[in-house]
Protein backbone atom coordinates (compact mmCIF):
# COMPACT_ATOMS: atom_id res chain seq x y z
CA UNK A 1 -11.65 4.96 18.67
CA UNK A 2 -12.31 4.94 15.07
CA UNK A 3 -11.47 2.38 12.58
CA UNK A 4 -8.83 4.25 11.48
CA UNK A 5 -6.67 4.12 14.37
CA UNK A 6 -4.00 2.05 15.35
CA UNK A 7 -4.97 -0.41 18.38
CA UNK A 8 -0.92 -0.93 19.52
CA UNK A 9 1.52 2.18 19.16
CA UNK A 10 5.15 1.01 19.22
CA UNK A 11 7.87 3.30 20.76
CA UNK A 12 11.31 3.17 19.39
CA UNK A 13 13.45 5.73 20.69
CA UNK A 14 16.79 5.55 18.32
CA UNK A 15 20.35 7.22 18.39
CA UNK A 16 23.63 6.40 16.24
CA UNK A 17 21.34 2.90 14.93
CA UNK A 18 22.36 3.17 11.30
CA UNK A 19 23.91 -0.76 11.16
CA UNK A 20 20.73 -2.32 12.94
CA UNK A 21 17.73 0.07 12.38
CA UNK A 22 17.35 -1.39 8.96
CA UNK A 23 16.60 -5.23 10.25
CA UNK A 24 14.86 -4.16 13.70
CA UNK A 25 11.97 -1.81 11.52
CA UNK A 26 11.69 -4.53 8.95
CA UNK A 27 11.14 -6.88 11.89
CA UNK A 28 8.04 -4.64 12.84
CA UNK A 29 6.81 -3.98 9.07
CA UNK A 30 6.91 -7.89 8.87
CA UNK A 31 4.17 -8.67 12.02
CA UNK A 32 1.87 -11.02 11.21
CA UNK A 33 -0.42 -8.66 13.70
CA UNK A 34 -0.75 -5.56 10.97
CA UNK A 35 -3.20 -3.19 13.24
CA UNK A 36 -0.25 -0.84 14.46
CA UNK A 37 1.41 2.54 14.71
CA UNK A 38 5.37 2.42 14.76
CA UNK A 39 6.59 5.74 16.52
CA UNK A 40 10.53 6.41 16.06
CA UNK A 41 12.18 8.86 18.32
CA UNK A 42 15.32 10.20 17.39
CA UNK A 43 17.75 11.49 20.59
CA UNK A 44 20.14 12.81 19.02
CA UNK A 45 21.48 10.93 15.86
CA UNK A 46 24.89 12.00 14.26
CA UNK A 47 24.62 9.34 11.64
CA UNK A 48 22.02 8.11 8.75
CA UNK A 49 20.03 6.56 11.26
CA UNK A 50 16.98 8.67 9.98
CA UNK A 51 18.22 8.14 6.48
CA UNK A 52 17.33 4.71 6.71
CA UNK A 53 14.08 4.62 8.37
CA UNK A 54 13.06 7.28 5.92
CA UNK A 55 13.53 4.79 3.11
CA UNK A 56 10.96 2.68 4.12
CA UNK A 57 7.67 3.44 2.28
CA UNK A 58 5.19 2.33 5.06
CA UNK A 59 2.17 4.88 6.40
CA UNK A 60 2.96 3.03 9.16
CA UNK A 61 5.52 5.07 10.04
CA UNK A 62 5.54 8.60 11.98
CA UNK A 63 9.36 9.70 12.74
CA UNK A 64 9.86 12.54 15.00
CA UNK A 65 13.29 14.17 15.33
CA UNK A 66 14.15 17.70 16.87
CA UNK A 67 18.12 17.32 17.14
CA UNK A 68 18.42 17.09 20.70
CA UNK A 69 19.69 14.45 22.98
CA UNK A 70 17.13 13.69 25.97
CA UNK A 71 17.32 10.51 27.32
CA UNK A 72 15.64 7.26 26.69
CA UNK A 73 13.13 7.68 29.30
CA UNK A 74 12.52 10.97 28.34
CA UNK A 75 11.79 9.81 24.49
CA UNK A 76 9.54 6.94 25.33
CA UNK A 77 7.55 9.31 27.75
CA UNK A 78 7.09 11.30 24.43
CA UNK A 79 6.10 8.08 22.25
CA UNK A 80 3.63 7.62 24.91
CA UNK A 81 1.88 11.47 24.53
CA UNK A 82 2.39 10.61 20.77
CA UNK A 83 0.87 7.17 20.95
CA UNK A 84 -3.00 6.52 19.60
CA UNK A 85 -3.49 2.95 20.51
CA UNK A 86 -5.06 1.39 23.19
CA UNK A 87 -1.89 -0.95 23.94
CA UNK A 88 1.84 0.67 23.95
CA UNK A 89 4.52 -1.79 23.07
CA UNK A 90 8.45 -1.50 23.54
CA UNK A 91 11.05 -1.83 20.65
CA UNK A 92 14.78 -0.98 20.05
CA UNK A 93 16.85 -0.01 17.33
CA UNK A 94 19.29 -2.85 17.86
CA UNK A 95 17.06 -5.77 18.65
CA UNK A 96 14.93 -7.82 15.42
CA UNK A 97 10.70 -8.89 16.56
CA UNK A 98 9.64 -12.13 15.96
CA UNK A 99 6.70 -11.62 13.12
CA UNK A 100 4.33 -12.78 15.79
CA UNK A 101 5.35 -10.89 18.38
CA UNK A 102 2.27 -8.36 18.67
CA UNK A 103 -0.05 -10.89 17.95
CA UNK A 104 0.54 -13.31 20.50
CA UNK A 105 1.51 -10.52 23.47
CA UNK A 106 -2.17 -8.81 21.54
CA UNK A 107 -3.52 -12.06 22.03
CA UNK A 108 -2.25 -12.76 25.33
CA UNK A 109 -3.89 -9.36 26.79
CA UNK A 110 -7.52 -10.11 24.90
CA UNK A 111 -7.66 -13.79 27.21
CA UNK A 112 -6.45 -12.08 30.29
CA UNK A 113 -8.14 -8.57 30.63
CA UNK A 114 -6.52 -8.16 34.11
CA UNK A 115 -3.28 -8.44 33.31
CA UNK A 116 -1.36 -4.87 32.53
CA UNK A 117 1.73 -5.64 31.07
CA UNK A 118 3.21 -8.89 29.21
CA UNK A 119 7.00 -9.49 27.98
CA UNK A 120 8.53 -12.14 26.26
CA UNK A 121 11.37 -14.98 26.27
CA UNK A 122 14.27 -13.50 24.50
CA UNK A 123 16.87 -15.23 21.94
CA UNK A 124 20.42 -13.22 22.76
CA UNK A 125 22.80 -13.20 19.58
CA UNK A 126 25.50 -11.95 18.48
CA UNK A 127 26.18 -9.29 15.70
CA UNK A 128 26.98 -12.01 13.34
CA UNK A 129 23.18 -13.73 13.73
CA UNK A 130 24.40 -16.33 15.64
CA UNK A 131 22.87 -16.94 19.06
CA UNK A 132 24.15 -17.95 22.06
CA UNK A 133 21.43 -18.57 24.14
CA UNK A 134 17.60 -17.76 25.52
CA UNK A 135 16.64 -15.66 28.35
CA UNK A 136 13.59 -17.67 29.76
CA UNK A 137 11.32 -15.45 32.23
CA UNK A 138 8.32 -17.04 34.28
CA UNK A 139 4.69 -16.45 33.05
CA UNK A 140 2.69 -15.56 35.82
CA UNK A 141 3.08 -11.91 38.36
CA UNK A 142 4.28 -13.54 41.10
CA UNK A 143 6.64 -15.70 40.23
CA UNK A 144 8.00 -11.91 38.41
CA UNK A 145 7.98 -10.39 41.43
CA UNK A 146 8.80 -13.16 43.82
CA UNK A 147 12.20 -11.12 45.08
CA UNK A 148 12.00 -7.95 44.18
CA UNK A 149 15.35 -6.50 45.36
CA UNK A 150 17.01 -8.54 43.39
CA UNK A 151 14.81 -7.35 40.39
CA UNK A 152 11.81 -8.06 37.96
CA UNK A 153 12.23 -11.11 35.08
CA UNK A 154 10.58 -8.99 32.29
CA UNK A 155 13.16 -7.67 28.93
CA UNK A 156 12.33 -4.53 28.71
CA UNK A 157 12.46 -4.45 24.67
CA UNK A 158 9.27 -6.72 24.83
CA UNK A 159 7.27 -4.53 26.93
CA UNK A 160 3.44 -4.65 25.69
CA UNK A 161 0.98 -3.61 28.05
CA UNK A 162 -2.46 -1.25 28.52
CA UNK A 163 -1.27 2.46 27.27
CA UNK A 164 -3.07 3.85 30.28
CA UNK A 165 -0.86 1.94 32.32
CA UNK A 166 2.14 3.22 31.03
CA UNK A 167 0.66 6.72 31.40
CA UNK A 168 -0.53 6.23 34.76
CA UNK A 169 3.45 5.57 36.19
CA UNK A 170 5.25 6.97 33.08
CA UNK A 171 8.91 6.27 32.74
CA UNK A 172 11.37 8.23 35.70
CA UNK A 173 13.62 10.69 33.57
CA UNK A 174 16.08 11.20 36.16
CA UNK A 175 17.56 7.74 35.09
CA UNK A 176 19.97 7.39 32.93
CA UNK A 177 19.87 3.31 32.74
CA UNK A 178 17.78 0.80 34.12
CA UNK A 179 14.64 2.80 33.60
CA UNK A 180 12.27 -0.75 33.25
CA UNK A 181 13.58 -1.78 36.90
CA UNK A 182 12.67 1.32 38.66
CA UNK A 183 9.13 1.73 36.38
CA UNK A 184 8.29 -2.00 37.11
CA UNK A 185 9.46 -1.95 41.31
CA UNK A 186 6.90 1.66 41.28
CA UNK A 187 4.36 -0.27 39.84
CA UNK A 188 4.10 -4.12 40.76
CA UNK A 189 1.85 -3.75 44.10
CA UNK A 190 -0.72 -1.94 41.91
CA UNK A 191 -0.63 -4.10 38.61
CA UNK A 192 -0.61 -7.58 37.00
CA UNK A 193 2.59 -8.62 34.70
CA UNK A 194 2.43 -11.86 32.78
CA UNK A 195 5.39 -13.14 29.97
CA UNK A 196 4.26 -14.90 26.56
CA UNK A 197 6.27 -18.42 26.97
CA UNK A 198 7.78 -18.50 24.25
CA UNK A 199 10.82 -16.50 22.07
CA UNK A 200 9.08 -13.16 20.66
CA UNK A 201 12.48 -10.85 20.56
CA UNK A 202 16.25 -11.28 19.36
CA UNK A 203 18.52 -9.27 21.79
CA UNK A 204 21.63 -8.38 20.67
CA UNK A 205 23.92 -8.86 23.63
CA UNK A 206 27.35 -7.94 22.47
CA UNK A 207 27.13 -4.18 22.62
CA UNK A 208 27.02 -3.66 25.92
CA UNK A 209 30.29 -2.34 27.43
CA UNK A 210 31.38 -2.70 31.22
CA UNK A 211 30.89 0.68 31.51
CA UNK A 212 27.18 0.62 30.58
CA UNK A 213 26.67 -2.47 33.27
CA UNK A 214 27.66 -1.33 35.87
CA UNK A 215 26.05 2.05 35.31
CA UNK A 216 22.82 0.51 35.00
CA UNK A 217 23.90 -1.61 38.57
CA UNK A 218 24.03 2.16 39.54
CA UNK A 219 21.15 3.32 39.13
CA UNK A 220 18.82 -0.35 40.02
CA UNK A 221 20.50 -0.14 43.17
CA UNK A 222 19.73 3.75 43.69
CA UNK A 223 16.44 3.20 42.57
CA UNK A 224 15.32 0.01 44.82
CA UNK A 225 16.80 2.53 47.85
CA UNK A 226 14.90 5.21 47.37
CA UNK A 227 11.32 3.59 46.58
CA UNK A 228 11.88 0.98 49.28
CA UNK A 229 12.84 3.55 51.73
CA UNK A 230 10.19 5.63 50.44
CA UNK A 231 7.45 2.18 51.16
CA UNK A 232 9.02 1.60 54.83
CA UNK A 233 10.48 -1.61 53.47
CA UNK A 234 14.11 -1.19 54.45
CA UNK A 235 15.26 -4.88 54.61
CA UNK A 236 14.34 -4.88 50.55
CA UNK A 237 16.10 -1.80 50.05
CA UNK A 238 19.50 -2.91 52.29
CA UNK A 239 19.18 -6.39 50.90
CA UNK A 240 18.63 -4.93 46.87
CA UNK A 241 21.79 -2.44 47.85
CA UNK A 242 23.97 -5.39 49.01
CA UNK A 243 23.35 -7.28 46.07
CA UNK A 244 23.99 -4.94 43.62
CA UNK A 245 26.89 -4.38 44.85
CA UNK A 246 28.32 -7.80 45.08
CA UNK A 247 26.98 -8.84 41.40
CA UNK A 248 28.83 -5.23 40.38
CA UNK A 249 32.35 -6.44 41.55
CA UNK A 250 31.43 -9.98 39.49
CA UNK A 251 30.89 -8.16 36.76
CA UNK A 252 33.86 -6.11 37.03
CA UNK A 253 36.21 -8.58 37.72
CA UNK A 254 34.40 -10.95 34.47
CA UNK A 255 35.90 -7.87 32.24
CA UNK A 256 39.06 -7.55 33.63
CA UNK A 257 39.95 -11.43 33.51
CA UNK A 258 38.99 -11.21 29.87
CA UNK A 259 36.16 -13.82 30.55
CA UNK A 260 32.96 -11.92 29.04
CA UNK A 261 31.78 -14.44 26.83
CA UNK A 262 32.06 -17.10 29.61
CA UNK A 263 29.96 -14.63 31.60
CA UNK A 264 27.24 -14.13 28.61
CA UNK A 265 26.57 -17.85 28.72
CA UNK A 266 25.85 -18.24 32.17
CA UNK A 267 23.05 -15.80 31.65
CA UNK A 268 21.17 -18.05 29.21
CA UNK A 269 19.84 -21.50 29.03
CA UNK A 270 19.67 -23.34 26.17
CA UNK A 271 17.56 -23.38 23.76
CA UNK A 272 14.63 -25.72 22.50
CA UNK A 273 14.00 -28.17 20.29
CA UNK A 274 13.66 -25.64 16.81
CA UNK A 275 14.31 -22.26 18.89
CA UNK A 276 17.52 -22.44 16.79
CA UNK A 277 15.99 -22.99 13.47
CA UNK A 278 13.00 -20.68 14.38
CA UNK A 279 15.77 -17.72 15.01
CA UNK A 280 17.52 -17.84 11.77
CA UNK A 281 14.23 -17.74 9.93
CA UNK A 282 13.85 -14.62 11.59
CA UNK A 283 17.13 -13.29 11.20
CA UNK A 284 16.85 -14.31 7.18
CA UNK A 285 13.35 -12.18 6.90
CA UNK A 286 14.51 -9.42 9.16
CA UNK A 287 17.69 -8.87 6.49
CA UNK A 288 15.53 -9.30 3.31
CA UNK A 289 14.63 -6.53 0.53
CA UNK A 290 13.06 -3.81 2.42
CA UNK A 291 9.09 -4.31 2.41
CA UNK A 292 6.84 -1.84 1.22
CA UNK A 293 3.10 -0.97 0.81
C-alpha cells in the first residue's frame, strides 16, 4: 500500500437523505483521524441527495451513482469492491460521527491485532438534536455474543473492522433489513468483536416506522432459522424464533396504544456525567459552514 492510499474506506450507501446527508458527511470531513476514503453509494435517490454531497469540496470524496435501487446490502457489498483501505468502516446518511470516531475504533484495532471488528456506544436523538438516551454495548466478544438468538450488541452504523473480514463473509443480499444480525450470527464462531466504551455515533431514532420494525423482526428471525438449522443448533434457532416473535407483538401493540416514545426510552440508559454536553458539541460542529480543503 502506498502512501497515497487511504488506510480506512467508509461505506455510506444513501437514498432520499437530502435533510441529514449534509450534517452526517460533515461529521466524517470533521475526524480528528484524517487518513480516510469516504465512499457514497447512491440506491436510488429521487431527491438532491447527490446535490448536496456534491457541494462539498473534499478529494476525500468518491460518489458513485447509476440510478438504480439495489438494496443496502447490495450497496455496501459494492463499497467494499470499491474500498482501498486496509480497515472498512460503516456510516449512514441519517446518523452524525463523533470527530473521534475513526481514531479511537483505528486505535482500538492497532492495541488489539486479534480483534476483527469494533462498534461503538451510541447517543439516540431526536430530529430536533435533542437526545433521549445512550445505547451502551459490552466491550469484550463474549459478553457480544453471550445469547446469540436473541442477537449481537454491536450498532451497525459503527461498524469498523479488518476489510478482509468484511470480504471474507460479505453482506447477505437476499435481506432486505437486519443485514448486521445475520452477517454478525455467520461470522461470530470464526472472529473476535470488541465495542470502543464510549459514545462514537448519534443515531437518529425517530424515523423508524412500525412497519420497518417489525420487518427487520422478519427477517432476524428468518435469518437465526436458517443458519442455526443450517449449524445443527436447533434449540438457538426455536428459542431466536420464539423470541422474535413475542418482542414483535410488544412492538406492535407499543404503536397501536400510541406509547412509542415510552417504548424508545426503555431502550436506553442514561447518560453520563458530560455525555450530554459532549453530544451537542457534536451536533453544533456537525451543522456548521460546510468544511472544505
Amino acid at each position: 500500500m502506498t502512501s497515497m492510499e487511504p488506510l480506512v474506506s467508509i461505506g455510506m450507501a444513501v437514498r432520499n437523505c437530502q435533510r441529514t446527508i449534509e450534517s452526517a458527511t460533515r461529521s466524517i470531513l470533521c475526524q480528528t483521524y484524517q487518513n480516510f476514503e469516504l465512499l457514497v453509494l447512491d440506491d436510488g435517490s429521487s431527491d438532491e441527495t447527490l446535490k448536496k454531497v456534491r457541494q462539498f469540496d473534499d478529494a476525500r470524496i468518491r460518489i458513485y451513482c447509476d440510478g438504480s435501487h439495489k438494496g443496502l446490502a447490495s450497496r455496501l457489498n459494492e463499497a467494499l469492491d470499491l474500498s482501498r483501505g486496509q480497515y472498512f468502516a460503516r456510516m449512514d446518511g441519517d446518523d452524525l460521527a463523533y470527530p473521534n470516531r475513526l481514531e479511537l475504533q483505528f486505535d482500538y484495532m492497532q492495541k488489539h491485532r486479534d480483534i476483527d471488528l469494533v462498534g461503538a456506544q451510541v447517543i439516540v436523538f431526536r430530529g430536533d438534536g435533542i437526545a433521549v438516551g445512550k445505547r451502551a454495548f459490552p466491550e469484550f466478544h463474549a459478553q457480544i455474543c453471550t445469547r446469540p438468538w436473541d442477537g449481537f450488541l454491536m450498532a451497525h452504523p459503527t461498524f469498523f473492522g479488518k476489510r478482509k473480514w468484511f470480504s471474507r463473509f460479505r453482506y447477505s443480499e437476499n435481506l432486505n433489513r437486519a443485514q448486521d444480525q445475520d452477517l454478525l450470527l455467520r461470522a461470530y464462531k470464526a472472529s473476535r468483536f470488541a465495542n470502543v466504551q464510549t459514545p462514537l455515533l448519534g443515531y437518529r431514532g425517530d424515523l423508524e416506522s412500525i412497519g420497518s420494525r417489525l420487518a427487520k423482526r422478519w427477517y432476524v428471525m428468518r435469518s437465526m432459522g436458517e443458519e442455526f438449522c443450517r449449524q445443527g443448533e436447533y434449540g438457538f434457532a426455536a428459542r431466536g424464533v420464539a423470541n422474535h416473535i413475542l418482542k414483535g407483538g410488544i412492538d406492535g401493540l407499543t404503536w397501536m396504544a400510541g406509547l412509542r416514545r415510552i417504548q424508545t426510552s426503555f431502550q436506553v440508559s442514561p447518560m453520563r456525567d458530560g455525555e450530554d454536553s459532549a453530544w451537542r458539541d457534536v451536533w453544533q460542529l456537525c451543522h456548521q459552514t460546510t468544511p472544505s480543503r
